[in-house]
Structure formats: structure tokens, C-alpha cells
PDB file of N, CA and C in Angstrom:
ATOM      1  N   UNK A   1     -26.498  -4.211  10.970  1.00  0.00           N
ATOM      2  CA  UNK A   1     -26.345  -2.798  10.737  1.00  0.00           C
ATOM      3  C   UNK A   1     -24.993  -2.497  10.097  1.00  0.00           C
ATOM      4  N   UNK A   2     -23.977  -3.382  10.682  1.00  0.00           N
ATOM      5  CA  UNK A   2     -22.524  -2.767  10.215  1.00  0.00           C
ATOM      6  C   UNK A   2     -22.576  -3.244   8.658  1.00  0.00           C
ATOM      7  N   UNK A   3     -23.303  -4.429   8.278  1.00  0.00           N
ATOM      8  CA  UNK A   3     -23.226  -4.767   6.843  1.00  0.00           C
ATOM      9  C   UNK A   3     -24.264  -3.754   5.974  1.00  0.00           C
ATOM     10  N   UNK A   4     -24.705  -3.593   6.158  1.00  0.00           N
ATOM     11  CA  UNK A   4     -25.270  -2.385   5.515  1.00  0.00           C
ATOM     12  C   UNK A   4     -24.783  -0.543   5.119  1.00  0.00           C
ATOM     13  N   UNK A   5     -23.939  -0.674   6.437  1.00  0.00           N
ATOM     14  CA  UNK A   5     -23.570   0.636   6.491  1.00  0.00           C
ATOM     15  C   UNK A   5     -22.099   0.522   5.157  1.00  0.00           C
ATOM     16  N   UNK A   6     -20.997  -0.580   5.944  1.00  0.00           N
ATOM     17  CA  UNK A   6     -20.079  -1.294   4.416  1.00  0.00           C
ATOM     18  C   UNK A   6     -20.729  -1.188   3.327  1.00  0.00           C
ATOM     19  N   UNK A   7     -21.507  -2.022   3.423  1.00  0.00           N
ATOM     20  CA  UNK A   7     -22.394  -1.912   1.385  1.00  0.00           C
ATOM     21  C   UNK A   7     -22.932  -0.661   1.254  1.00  0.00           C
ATOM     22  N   UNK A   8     -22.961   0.075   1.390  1.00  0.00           N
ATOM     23  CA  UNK A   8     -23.353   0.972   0.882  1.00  0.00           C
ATOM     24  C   UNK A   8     -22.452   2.608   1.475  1.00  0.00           C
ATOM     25  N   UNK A   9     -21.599   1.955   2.193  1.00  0.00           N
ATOM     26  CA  UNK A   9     -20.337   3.377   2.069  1.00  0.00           C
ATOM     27  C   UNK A   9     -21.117   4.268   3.157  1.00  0.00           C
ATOM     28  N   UNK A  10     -22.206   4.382   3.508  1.00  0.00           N
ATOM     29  CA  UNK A  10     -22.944   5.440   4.267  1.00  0.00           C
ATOM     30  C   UNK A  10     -22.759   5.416   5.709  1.00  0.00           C
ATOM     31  N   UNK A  11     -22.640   6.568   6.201  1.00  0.00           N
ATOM     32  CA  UNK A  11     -22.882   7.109   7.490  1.00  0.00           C
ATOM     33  C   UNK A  11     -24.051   7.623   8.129  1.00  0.00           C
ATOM     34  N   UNK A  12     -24.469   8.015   8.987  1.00  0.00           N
ATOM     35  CA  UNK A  12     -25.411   8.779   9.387  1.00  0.00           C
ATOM     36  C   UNK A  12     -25.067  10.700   8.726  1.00  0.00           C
ATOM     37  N   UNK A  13     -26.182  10.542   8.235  1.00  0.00           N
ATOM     38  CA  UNK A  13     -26.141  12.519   7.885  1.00  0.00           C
ATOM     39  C   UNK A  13     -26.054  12.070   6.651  1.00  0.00           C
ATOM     40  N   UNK A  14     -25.929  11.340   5.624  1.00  0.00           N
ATOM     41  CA  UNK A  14     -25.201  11.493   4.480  1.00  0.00           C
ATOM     42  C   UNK A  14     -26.766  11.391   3.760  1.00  0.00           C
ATOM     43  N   UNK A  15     -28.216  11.428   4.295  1.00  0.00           N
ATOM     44  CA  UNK A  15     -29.252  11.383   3.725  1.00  0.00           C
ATOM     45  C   UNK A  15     -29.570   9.829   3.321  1.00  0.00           C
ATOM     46  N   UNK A  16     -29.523   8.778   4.035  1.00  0.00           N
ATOM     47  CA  UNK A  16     -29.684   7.480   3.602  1.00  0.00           C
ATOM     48  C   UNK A  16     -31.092   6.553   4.848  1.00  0.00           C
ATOM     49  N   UNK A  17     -30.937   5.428   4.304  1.00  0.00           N
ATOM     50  CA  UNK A  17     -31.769   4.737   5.446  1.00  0.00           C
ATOM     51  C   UNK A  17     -31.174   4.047   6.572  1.00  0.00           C
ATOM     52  N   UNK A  18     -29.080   4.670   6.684  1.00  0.00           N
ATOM     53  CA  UNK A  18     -29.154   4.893   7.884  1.00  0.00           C
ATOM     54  C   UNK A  18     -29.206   6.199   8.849  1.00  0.00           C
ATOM     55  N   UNK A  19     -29.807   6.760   8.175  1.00  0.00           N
ATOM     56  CA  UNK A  19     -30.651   8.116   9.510  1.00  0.00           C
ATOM     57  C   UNK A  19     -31.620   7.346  10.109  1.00  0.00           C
ATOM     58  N   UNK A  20     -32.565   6.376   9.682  1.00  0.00           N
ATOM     59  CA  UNK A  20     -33.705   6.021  10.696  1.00  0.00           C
ATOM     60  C   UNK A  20     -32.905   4.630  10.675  1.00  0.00           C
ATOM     61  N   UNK A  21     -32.008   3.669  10.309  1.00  0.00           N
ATOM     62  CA  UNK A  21     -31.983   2.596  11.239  1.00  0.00           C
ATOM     63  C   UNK A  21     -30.883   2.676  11.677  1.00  0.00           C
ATOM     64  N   UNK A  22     -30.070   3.268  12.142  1.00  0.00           N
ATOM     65  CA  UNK A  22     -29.174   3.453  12.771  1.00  0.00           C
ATOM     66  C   UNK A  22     -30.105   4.052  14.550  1.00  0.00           C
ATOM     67  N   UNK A  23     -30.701   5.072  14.709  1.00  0.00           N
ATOM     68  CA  UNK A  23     -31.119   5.348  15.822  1.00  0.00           C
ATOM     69  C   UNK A  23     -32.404   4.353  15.971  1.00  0.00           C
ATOM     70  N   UNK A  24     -32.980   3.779  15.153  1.00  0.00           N
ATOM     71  CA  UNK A  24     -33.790   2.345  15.288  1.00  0.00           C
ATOM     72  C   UNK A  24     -33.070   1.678  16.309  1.00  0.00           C
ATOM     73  N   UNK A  25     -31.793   0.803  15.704  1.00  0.00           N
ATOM     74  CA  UNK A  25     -31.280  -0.095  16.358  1.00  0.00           C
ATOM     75  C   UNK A  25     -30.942   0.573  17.350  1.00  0.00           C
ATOM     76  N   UNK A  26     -30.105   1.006  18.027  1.00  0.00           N
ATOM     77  CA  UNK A  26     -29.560   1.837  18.882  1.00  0.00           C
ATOM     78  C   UNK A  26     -30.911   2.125  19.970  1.00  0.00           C
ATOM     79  N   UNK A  27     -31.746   2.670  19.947  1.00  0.00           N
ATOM     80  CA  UNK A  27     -32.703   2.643  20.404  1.00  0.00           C
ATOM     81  C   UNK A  27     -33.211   0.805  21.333  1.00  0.00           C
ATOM     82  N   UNK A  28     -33.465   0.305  20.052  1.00  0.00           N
ATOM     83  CA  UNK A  28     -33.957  -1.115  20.424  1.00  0.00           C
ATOM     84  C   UNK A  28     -33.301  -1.628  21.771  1.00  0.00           C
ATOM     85  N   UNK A  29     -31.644  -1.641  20.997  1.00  0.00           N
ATOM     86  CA  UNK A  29     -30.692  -2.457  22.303  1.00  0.00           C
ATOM     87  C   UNK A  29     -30.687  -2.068  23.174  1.00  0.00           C
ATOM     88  N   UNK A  30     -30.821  -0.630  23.603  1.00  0.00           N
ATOM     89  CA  UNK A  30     -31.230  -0.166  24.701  1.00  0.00           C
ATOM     90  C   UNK A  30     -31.986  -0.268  25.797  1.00  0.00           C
ATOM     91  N   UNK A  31     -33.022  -0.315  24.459  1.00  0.00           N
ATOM     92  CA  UNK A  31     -34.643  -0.083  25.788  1.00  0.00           C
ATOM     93  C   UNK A  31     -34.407  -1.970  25.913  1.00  0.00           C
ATOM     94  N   UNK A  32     -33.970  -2.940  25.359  1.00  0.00           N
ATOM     95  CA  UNK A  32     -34.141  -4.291  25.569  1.00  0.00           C
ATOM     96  C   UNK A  32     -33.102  -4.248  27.195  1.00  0.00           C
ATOM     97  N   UNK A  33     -31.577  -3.625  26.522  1.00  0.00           N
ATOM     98  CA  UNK A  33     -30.650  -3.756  27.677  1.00  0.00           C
ATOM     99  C   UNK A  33     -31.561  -3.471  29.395  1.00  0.00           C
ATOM    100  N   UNK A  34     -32.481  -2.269  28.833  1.00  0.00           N
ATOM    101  CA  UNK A  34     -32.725  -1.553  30.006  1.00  0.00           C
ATOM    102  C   UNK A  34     -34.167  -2.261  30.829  1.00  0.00           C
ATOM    103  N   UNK A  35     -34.391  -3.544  29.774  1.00  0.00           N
ATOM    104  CA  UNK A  35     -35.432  -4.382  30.560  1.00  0.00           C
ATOM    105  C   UNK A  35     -36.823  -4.364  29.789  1.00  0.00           C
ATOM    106  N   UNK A  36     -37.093  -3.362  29.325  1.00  0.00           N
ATOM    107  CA  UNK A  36     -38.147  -3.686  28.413  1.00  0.00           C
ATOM    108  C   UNK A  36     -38.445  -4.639  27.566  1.00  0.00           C
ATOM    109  N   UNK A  37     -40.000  -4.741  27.782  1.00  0.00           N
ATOM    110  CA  UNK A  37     -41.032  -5.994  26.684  1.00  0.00           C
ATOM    111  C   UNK A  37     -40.334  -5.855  25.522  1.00  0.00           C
ATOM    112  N   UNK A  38     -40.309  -6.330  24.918  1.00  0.00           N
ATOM    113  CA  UNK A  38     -40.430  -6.588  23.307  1.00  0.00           C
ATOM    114  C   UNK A  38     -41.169  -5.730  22.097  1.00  0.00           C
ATOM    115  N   UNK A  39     -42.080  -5.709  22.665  1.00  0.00           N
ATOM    116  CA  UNK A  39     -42.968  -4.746  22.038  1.00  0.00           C
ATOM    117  C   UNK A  39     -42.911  -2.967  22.406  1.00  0.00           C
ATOM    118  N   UNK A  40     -42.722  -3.150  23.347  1.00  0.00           N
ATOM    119  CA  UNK A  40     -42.330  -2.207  24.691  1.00  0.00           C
ATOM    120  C   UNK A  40     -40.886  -1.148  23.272  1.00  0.00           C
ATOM    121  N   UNK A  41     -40.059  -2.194  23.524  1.00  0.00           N
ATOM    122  CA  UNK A  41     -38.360  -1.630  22.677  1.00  0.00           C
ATOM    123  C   UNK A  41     -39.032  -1.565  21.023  1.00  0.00           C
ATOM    124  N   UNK A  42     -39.980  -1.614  20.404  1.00  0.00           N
ATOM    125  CA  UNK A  42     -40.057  -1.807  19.579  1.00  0.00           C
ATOM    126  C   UNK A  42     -40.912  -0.426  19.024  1.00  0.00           C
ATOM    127  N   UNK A  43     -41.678  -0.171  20.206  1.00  0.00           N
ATOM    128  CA  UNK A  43     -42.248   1.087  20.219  1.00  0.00           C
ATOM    129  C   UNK A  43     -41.094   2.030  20.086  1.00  0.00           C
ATOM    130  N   UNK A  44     -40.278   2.130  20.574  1.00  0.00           N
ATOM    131  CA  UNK A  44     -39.410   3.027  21.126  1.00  0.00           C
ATOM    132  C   UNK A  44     -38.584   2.946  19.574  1.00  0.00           C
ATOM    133  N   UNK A  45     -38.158   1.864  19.386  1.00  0.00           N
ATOM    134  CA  UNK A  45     -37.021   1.679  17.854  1.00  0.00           C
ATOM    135  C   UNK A  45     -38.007   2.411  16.796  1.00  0.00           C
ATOM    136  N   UNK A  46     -39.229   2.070  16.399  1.00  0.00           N
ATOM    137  CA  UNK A  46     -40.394   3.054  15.564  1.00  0.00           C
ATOM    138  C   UNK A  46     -40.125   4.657  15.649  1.00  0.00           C
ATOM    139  N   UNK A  47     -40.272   5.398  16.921  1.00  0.00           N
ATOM    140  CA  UNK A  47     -40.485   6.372  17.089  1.00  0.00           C
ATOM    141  C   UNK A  47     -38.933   6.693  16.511  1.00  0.00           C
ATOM    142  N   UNK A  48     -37.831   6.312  17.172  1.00  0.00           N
ATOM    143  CA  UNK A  48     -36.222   6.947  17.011  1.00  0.00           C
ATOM    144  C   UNK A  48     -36.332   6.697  15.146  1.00  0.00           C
ATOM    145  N   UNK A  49     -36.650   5.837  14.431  1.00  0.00           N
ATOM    146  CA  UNK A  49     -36.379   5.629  12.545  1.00  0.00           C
ATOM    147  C   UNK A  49     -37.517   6.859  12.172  1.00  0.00           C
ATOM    148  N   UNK A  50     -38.877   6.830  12.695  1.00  0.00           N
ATOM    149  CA  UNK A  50     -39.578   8.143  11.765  1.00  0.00           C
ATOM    150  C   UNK A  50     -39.001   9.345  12.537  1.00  0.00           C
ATOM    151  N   UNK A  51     -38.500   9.660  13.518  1.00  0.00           N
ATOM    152  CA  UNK A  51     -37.763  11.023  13.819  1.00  0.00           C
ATOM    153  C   UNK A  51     -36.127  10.794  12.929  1.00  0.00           C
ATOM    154  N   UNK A  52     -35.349   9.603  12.694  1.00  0.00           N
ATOM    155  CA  UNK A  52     -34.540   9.879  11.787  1.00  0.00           C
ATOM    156  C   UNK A  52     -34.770   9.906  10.783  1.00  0.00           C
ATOM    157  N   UNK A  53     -35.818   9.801  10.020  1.00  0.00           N
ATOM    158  CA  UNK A  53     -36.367  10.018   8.764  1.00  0.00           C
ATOM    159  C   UNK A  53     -36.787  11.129   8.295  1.00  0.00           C
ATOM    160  N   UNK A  54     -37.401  12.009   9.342  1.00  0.00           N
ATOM    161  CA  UNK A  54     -38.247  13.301   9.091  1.00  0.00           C
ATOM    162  C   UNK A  54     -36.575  14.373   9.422  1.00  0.00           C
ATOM    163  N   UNK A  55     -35.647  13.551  10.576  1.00  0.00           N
ATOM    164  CA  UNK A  55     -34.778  14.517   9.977  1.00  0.00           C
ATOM    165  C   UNK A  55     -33.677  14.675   8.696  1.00  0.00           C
ATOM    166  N   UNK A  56     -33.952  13.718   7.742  1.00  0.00           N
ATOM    167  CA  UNK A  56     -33.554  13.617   6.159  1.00  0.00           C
ATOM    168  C   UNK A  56     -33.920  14.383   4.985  1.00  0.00           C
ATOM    169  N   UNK A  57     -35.467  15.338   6.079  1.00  0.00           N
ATOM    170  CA  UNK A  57     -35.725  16.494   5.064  1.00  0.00           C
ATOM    171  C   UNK A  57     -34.340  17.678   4.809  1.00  0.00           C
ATOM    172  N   UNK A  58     -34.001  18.259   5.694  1.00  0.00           N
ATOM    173  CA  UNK A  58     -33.507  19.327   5.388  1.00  0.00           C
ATOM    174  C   UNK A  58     -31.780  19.024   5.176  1.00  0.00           C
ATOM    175  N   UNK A  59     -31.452  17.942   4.958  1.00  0.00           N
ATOM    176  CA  UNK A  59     -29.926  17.453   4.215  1.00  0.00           C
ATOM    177  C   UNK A  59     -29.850  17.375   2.941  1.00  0.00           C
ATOM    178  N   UNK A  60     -28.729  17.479   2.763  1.00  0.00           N
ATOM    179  CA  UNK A  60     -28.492  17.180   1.295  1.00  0.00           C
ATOM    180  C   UNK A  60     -27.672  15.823   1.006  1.00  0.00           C
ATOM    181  N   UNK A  61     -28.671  15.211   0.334  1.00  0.00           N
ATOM    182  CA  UNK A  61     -28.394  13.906  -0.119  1.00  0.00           C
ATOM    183  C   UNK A  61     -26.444  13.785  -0.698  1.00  0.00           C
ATOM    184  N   UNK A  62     -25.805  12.821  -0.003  1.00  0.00           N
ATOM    185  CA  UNK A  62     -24.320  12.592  -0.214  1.00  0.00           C
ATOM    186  C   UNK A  62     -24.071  11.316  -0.727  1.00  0.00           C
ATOM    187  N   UNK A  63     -25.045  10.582  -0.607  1.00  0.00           N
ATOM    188  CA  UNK A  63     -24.906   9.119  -1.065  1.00  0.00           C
ATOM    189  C   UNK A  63     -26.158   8.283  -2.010  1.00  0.00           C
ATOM    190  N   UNK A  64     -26.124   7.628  -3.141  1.00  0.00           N
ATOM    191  CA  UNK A  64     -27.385   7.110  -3.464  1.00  0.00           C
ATOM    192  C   UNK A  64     -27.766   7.643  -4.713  1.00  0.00           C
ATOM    193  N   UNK A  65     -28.901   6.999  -5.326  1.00  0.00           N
ATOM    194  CA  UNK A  65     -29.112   8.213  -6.082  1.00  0.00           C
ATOM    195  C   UNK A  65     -29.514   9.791  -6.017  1.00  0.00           C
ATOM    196  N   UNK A  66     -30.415   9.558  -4.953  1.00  0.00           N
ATOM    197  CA  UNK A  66     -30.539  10.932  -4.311  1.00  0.00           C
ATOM    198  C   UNK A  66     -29.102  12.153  -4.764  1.00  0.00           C
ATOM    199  N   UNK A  67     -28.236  11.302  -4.717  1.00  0.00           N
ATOM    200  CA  UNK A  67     -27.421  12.419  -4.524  1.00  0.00           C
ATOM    201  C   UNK A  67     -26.635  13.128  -5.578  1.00  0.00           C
ATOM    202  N   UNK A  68     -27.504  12.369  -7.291  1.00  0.00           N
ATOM    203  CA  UNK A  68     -26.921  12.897  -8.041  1.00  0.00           C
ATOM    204  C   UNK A  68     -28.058  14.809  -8.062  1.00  0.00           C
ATOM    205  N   UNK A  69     -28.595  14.496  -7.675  1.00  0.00           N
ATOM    206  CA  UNK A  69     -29.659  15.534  -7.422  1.00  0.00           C
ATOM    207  C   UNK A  69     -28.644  17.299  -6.876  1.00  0.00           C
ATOM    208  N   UNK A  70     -28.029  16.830  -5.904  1.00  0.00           N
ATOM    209  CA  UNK A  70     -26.956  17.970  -5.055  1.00  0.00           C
ATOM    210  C   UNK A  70     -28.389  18.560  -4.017  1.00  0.00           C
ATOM    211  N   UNK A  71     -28.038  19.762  -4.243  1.00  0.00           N
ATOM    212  CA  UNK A  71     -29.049  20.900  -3.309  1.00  0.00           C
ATOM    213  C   UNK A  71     -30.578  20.885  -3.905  1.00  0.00           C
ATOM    214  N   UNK A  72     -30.821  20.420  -5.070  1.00  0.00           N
ATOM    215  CA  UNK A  72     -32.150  19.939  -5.270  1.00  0.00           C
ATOM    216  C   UNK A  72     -32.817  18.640  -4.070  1.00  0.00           C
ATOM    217  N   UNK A  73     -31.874  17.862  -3.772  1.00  0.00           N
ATOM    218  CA  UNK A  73     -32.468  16.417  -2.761  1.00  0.00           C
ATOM    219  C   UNK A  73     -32.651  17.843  -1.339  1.00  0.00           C
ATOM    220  N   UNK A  74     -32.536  18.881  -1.079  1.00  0.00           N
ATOM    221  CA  UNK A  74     -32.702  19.466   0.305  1.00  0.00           C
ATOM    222  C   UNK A  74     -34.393  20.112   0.344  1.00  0.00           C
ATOM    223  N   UNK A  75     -34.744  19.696   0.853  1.00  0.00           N
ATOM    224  CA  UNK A  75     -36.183  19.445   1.595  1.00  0.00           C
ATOM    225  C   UNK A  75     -37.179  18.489   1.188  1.00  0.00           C
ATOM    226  N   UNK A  76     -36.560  17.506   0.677  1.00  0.00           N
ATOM    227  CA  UNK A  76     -37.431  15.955   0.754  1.00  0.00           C
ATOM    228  C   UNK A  76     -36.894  14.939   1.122  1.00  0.00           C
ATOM    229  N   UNK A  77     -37.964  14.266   2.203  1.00  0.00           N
ATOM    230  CA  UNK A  77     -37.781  12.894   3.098  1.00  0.00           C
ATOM    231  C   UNK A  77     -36.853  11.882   2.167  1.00  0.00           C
ATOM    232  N   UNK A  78     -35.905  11.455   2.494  1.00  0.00           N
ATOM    233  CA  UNK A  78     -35.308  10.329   2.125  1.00  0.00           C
ATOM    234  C   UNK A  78     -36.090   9.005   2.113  1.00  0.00           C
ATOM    235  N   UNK A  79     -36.205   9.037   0.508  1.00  0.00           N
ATOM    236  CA  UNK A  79     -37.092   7.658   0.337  1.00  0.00           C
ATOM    237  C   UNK A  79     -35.856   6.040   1.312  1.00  0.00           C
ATOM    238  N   UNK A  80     -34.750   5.664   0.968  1.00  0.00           N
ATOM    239  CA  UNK A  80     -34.546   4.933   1.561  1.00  0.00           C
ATOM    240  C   UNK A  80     -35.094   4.576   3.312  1.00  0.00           C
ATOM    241  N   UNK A  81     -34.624   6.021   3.756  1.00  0.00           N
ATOM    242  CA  UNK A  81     -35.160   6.285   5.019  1.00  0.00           C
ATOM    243  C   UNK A  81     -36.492   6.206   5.466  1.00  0.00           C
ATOM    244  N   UNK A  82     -37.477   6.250   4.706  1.00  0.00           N
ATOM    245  CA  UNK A  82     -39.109   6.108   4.486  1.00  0.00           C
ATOM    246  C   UNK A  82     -39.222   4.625   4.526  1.00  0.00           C
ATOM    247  N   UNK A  83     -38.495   3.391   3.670  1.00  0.00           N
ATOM    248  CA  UNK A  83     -38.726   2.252   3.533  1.00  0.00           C
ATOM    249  C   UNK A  83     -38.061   1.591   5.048  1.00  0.00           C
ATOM    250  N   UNK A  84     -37.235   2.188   5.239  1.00  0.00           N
ATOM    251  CA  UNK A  84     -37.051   1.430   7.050  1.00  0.00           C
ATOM    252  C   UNK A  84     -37.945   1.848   7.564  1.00  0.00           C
ATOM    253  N   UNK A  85     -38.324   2.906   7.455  1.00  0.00           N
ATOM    254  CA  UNK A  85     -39.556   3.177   8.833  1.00  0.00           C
ATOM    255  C   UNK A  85     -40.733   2.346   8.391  1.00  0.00           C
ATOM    256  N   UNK A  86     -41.178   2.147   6.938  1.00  0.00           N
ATOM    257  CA  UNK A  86     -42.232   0.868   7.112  1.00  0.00           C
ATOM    258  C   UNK A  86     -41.519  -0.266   7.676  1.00  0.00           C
ATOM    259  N   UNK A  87     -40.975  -0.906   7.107  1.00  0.00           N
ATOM    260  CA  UNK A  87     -39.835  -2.302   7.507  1.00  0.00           C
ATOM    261  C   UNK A  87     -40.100  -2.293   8.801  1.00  0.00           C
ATOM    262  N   UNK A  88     -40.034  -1.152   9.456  1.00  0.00           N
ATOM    263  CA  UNK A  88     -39.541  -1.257  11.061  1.00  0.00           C
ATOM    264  C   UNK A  88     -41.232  -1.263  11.674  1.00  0.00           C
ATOM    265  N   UNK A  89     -42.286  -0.611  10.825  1.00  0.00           N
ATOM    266  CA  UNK A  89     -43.157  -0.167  11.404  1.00  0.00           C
ATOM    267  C   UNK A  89     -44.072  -1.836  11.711  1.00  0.00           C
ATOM    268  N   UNK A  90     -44.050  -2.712  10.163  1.00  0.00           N
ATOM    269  CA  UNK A  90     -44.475  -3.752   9.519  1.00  0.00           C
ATOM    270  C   UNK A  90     -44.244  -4.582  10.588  1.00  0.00           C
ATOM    271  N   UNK A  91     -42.580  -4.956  11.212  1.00  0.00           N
ATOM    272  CA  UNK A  91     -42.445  -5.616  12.272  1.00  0.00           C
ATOM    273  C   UNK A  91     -43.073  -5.721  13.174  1.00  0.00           C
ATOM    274  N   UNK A  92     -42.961  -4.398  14.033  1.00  0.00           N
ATOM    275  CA  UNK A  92     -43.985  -3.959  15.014  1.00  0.00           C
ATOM    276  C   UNK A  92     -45.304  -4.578  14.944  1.00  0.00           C
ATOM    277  N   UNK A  93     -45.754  -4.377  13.991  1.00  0.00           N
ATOM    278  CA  UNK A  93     -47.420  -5.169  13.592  1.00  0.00           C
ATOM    279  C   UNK A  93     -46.997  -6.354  13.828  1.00  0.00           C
ATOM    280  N   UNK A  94     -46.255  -6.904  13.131  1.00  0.00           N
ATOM    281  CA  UNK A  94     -46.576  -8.502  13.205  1.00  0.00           C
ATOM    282  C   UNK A  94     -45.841  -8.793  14.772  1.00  0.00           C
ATOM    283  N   UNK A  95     -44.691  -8.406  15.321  1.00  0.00           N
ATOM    284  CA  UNK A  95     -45.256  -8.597  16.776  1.00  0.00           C
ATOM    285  C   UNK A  95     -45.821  -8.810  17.504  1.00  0.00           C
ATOM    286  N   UNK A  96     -47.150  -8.230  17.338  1.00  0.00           N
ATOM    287  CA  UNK A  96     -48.239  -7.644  18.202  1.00  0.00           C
ATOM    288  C   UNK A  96     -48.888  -8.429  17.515  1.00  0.00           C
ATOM    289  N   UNK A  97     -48.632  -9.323  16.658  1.00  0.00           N
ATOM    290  CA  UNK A  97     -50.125  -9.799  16.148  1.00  0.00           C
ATOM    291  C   UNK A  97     -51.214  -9.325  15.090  1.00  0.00           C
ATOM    292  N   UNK A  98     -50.917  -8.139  14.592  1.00  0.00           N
ATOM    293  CA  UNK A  98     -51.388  -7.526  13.668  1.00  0.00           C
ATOM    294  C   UNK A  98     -51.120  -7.315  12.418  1.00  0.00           C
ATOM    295  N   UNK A  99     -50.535  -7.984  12.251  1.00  0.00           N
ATOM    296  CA  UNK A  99     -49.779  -7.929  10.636  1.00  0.00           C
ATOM    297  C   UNK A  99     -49.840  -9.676   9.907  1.00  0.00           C
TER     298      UNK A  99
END
């Protein structure tokens, strides 16, 4: 996570794909710390990236290309943020065996 956030200069809020993997991870280590399956924390890391994703609608893109856009990028999902939540979702499947 920290190498990602370096390469690419971003914070949380700044409209990127760390709004959903930032509370992904964060999420994960948690529910793992707190004893949960595998699959179990994985559910949980899913749900925290598409709620940080869906909240990337109403920001204005600060980083990316998105952001040569300004107040035009404010009310659409952050595509970076869209591709972690598959990434994250894809995992999940193959976890479980389904992917």
C-alpha cells in the first residue's frame, strides 16, 4: 500500500484507487487481527473498496488524469477506484474457489 500511495503522490480524498484500497486493506488487517476466516476478512475488505469507490463520486479529482478535468471529474466514480474493487472483488473469487 505505502508503495503505491509514493508512486503515485496520492492520499485518500484526492479521487484515486486509494479511496477503495486504502479502507480495503485497513479493513482486511483488521478483521484477520480480530480472528476472522480468510474469506470471512475478505468479505469485509470488498465491501470497505466498493463503499470507497462509490464515495469518489462526489470529489473532485486532485490527482491522475482525472484531474486535468477540475469540477467536471465531480459526480463520476473514479475509474482507478473501480479497477481495485474488481482486483479486490476477482481475489475474493478465486479464494473461494470460483474464479
Amino acid at each position: 500500500m505505502a508503495a503505491i500511495v509514493e508512486l503515485g503522490a496520492a492520499q485518500p480524498g484526492d479521487k484515486t484507487m486509494i479511496d477503495a484500497l486504502q479502507p480495503a486493506v485497513r479493513t482486511f488487517k483488521d478483521r484477520l487481527s480480530a480472528g476472522d476466516a480468510l474469506p470471512e476478512a475478505l468479505d469485509a475488505a470488498t465491501a470497505a473498496a466498493e463503499a470507497g469507490m462509490r464515495a469518489t463520486v462526489p470529489m473532485q479529482a486532485r490527482k491522475g488524469r482525472a484531474s486535468y478535468l477540475g469540477e467536471r471529474s465531480i459526480g463520476h466514480q473514479d475509474p482507478g477506484a473501480t479497477s481495485a474493487v474488481l482486483i479486490i472483488r476477482a481475489l475474493d473469487r478465486t479464494v473461494r474457489g470460483q474464479g
